[in-house]
N, C-alpha and C. Protein backbone atom coordinates (compact mmCIF):
# COMPACT_ATOMS: atom_id res chain seq x y z
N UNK A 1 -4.89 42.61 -34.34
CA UNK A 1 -4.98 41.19 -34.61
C UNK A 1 -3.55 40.66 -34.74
N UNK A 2 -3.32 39.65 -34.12
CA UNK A 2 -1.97 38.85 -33.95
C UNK A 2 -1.82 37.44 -34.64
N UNK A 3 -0.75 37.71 -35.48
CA UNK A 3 -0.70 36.54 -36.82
C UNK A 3 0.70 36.03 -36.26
N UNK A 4 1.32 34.71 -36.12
CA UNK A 4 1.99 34.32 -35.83
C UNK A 4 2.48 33.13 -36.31
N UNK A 5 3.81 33.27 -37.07
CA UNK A 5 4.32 31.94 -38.16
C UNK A 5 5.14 31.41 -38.02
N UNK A 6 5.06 30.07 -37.60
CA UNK A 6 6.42 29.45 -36.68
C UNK A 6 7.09 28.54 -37.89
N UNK A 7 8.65 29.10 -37.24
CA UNK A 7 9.71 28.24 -37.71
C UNK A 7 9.97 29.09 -39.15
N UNK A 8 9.84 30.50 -39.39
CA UNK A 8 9.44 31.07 -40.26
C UNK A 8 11.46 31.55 -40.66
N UNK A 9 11.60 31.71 -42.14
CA UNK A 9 12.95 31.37 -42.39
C UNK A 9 13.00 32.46 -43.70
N UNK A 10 11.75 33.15 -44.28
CA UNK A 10 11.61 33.76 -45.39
C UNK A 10 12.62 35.44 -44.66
N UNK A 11 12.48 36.26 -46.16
CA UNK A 11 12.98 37.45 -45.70
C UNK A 11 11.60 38.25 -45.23
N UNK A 12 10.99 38.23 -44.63
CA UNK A 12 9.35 38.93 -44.12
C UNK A 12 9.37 40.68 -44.99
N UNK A 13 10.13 41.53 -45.05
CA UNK A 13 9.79 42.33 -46.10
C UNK A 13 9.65 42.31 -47.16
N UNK A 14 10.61 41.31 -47.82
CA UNK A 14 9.74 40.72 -49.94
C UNK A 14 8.34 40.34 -49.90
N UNK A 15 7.78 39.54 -48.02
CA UNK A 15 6.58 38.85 -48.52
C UNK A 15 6.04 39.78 -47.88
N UNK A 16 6.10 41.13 -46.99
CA UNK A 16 4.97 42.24 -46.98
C UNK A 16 4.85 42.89 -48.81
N UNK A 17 6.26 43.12 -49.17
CA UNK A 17 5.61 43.62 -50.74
C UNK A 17 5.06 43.30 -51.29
N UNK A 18 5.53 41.69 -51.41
CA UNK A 18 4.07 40.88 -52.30
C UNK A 18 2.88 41.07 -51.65
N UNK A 19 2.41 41.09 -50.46
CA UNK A 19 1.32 41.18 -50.18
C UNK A 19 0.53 43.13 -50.23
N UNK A 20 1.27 43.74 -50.64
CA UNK A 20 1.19 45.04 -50.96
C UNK A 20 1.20 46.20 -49.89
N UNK A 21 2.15 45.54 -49.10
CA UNK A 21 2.70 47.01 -48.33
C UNK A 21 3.74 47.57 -48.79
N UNK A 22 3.87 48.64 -47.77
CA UNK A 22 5.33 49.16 -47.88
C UNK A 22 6.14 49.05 -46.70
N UNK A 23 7.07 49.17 -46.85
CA UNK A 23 8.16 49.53 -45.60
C UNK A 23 8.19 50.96 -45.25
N UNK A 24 7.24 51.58 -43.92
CA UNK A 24 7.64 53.01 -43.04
C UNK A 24 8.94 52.78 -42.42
N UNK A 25 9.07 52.21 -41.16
CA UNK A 25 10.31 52.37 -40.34
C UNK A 25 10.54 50.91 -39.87
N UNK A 26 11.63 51.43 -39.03
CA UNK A 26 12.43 49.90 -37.87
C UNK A 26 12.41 51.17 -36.86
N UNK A 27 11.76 50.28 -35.84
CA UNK A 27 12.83 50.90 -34.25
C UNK A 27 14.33 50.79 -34.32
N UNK A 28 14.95 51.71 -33.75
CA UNK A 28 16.20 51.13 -33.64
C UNK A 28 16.49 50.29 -32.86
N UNK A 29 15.89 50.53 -31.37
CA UNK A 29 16.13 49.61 -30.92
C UNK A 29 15.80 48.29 -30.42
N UNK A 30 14.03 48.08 -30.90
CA UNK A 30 13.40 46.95 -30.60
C UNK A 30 13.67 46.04 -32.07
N UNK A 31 14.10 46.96 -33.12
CA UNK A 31 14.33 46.26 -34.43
C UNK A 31 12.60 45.94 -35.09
N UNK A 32 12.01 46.52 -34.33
CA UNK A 32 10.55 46.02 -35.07
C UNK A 32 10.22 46.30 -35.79
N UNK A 33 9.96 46.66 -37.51
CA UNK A 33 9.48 47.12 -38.60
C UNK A 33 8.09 47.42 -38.88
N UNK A 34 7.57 48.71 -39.30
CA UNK A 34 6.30 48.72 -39.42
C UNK A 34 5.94 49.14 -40.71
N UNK A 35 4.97 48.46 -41.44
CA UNK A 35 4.60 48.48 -42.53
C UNK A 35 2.56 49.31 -42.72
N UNK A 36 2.69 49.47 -44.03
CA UNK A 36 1.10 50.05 -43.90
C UNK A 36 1.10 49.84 -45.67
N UNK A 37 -0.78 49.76 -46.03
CA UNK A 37 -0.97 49.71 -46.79
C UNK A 37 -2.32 50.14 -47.16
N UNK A 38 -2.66 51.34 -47.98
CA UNK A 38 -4.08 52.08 -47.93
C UNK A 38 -4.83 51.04 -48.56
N UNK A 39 -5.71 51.57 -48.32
CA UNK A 39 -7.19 51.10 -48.83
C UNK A 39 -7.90 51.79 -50.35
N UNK A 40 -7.25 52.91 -50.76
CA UNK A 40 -7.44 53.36 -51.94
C UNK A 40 -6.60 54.29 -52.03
N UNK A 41 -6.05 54.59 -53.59
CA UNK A 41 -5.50 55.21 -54.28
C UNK A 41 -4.58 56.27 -54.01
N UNK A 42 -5.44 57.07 -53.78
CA UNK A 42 -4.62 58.28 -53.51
C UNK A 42 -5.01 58.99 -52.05
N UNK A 43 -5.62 58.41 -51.32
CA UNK A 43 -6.03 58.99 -49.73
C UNK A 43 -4.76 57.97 -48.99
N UNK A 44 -4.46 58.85 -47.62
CA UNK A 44 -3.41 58.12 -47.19
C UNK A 44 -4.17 57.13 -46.12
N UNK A 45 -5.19 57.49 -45.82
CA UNK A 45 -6.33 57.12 -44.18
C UNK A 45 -7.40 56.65 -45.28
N UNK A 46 -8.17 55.44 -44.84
CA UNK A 46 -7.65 54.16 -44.03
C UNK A 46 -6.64 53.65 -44.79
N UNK A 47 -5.93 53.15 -43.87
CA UNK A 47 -4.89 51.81 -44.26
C UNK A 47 -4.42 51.22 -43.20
N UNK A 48 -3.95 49.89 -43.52
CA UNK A 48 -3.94 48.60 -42.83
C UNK A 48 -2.10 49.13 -42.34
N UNK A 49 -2.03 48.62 -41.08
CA UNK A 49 -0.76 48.93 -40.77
C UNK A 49 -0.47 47.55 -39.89
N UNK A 50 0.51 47.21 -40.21
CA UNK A 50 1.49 46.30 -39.31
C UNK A 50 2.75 46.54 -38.99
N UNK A 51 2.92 45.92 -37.54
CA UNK A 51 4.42 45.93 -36.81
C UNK A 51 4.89 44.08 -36.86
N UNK A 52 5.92 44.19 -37.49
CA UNK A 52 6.45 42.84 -37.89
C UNK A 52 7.80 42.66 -36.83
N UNK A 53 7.95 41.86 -36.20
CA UNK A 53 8.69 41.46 -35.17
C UNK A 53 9.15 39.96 -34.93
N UNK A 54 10.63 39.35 -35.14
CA UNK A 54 11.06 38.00 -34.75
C UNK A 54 10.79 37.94 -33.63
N UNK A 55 10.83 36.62 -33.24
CA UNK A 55 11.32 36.39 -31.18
C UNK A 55 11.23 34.90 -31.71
N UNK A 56 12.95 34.88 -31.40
CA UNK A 56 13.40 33.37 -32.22
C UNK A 56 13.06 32.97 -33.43
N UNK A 57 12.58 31.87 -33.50
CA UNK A 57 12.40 31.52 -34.69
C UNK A 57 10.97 31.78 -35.26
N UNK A 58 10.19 32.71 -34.93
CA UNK A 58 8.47 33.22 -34.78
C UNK A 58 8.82 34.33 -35.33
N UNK A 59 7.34 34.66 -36.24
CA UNK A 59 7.67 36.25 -37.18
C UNK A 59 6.07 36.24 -36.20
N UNK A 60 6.03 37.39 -36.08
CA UNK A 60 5.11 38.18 -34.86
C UNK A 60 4.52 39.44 -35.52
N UNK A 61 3.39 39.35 -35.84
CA UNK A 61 2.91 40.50 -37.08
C UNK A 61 1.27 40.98 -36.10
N UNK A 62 1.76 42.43 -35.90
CA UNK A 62 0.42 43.18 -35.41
C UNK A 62 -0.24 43.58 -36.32
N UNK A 63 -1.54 43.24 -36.44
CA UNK A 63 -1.82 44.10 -37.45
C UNK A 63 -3.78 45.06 -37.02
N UNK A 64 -3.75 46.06 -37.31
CA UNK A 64 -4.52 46.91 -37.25
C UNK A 64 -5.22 47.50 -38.43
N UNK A 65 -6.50 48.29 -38.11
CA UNK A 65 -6.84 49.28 -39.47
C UNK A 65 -6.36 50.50 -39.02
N UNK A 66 -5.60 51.77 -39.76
CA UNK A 66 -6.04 53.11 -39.04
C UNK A 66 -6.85 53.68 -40.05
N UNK A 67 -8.07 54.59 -39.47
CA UNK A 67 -9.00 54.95 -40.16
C UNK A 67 -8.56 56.08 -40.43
N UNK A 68 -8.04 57.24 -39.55
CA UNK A 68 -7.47 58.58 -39.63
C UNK A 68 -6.34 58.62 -39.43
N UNK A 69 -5.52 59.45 -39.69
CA UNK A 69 -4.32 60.44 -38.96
C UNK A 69 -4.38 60.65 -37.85
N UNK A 70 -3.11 60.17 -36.72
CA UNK A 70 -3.56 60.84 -35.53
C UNK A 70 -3.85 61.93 -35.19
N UNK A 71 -4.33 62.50 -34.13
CA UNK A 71 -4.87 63.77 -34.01
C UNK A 71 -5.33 64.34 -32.50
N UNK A 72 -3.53 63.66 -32.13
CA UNK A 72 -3.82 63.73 -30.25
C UNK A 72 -1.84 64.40 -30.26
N UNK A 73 -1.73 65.82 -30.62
CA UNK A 73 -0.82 66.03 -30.63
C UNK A 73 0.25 65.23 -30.72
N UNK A 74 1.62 65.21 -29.62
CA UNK A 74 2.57 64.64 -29.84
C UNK A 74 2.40 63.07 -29.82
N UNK A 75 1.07 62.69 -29.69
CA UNK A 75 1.06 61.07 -29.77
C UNK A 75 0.71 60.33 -30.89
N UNK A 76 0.85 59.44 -30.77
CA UNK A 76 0.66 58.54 -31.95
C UNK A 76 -1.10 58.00 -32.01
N UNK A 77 -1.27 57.84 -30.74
CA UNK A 77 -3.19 57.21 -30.82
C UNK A 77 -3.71 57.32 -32.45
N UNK A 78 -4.46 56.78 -32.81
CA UNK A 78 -6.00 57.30 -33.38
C UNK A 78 -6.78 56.22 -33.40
N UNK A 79 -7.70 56.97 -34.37
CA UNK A 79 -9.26 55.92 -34.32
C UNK A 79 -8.38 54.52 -35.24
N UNK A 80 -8.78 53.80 -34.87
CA UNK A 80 -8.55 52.42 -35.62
C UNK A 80 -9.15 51.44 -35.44
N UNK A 81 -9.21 49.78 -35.71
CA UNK A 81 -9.83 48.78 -35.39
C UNK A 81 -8.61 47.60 -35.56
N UNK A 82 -8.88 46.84 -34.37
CA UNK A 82 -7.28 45.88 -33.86
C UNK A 82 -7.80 44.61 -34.09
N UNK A 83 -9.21 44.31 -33.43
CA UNK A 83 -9.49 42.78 -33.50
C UNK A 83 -11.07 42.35 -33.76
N UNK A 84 -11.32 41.23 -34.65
CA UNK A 84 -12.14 40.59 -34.44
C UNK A 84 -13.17 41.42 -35.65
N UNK A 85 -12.93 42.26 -36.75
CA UNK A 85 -13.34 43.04 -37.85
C UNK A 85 -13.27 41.89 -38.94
N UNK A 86 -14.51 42.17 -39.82
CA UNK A 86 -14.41 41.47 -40.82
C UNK A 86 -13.15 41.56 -42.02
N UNK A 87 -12.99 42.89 -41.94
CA UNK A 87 -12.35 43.49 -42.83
C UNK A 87 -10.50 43.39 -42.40
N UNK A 88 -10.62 42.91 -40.94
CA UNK A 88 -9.32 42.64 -40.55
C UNK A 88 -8.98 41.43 -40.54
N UNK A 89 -10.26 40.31 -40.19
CA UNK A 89 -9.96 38.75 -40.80
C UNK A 89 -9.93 38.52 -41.91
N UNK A 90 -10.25 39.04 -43.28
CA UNK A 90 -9.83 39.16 -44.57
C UNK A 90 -8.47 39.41 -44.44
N UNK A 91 -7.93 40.41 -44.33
CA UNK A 91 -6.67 40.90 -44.44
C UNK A 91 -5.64 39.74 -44.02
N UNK A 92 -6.23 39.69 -42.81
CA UNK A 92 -5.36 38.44 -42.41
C UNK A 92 -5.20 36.97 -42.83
N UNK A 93 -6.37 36.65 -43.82
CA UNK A 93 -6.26 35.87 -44.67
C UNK A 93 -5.51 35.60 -45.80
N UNK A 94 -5.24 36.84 -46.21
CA UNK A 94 -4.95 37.29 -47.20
C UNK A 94 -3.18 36.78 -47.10
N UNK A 95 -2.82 37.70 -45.92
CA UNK A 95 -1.78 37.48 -45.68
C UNK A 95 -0.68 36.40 -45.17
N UNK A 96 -1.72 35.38 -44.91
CA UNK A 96 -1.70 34.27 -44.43
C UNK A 96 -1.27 33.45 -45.73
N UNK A 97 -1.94 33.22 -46.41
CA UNK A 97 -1.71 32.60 -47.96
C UNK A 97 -0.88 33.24 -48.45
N UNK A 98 -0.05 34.63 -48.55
CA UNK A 98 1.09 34.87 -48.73
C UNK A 98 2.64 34.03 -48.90
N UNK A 99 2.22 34.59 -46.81
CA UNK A 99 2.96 34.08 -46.18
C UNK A 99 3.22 32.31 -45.44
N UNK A 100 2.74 31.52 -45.67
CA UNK A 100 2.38 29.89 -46.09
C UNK A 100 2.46 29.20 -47.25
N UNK A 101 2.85 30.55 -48.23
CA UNK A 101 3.53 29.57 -49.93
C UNK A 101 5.16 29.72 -50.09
């Protein structure tokens, strides 16, 4: 699911913390940051993961569920859910009112 906030001027990692992720990585070289945030306690799978990305003045936020760990050797794949989930239009609500105060 693709969230997109124009004219956006905030630091976008204080308002993933507030919204309760964390910071995993940056590409080095696309600069894209990806964030994740479980769904309970102490299991690492499911959790909500996003790739947060400028292009100009636009913050560009992917966001997904992953249900598992991947589990396709050297790749990254797994089971997940990208669009059109109840549980992913919440999220994105969520984050929306975050990120709009």
């Amino acid at each position: 699911m693709r969230l997109i906030f124009q004219n956006f001027k905030n630091n976008p990692r204080n308002l993933m913390q507030r919204a309760g992720y964390h910071f995993e990585r940056q590409d080095p070289q696309t600069r894209e940051e990806s964030y994740g945030r479980r769904l309970s306690g102490g299991a690492d799978y499911p959790k909500f993961h996003i790739y947060v990305r400028r292009q100009g003045d636009e913050l560009i936020l992917n966001l997904h569920l992953d249900q598992k760990k991947p589990s396709y050797g050297d790749y990254t794949m797994h089971s997940g859910e990208y669009e059109d989930s109840k549980i992913l239009q919440k999220e994105a609500e969520n984050i929306k009112k975050i990120f709009n105060n």
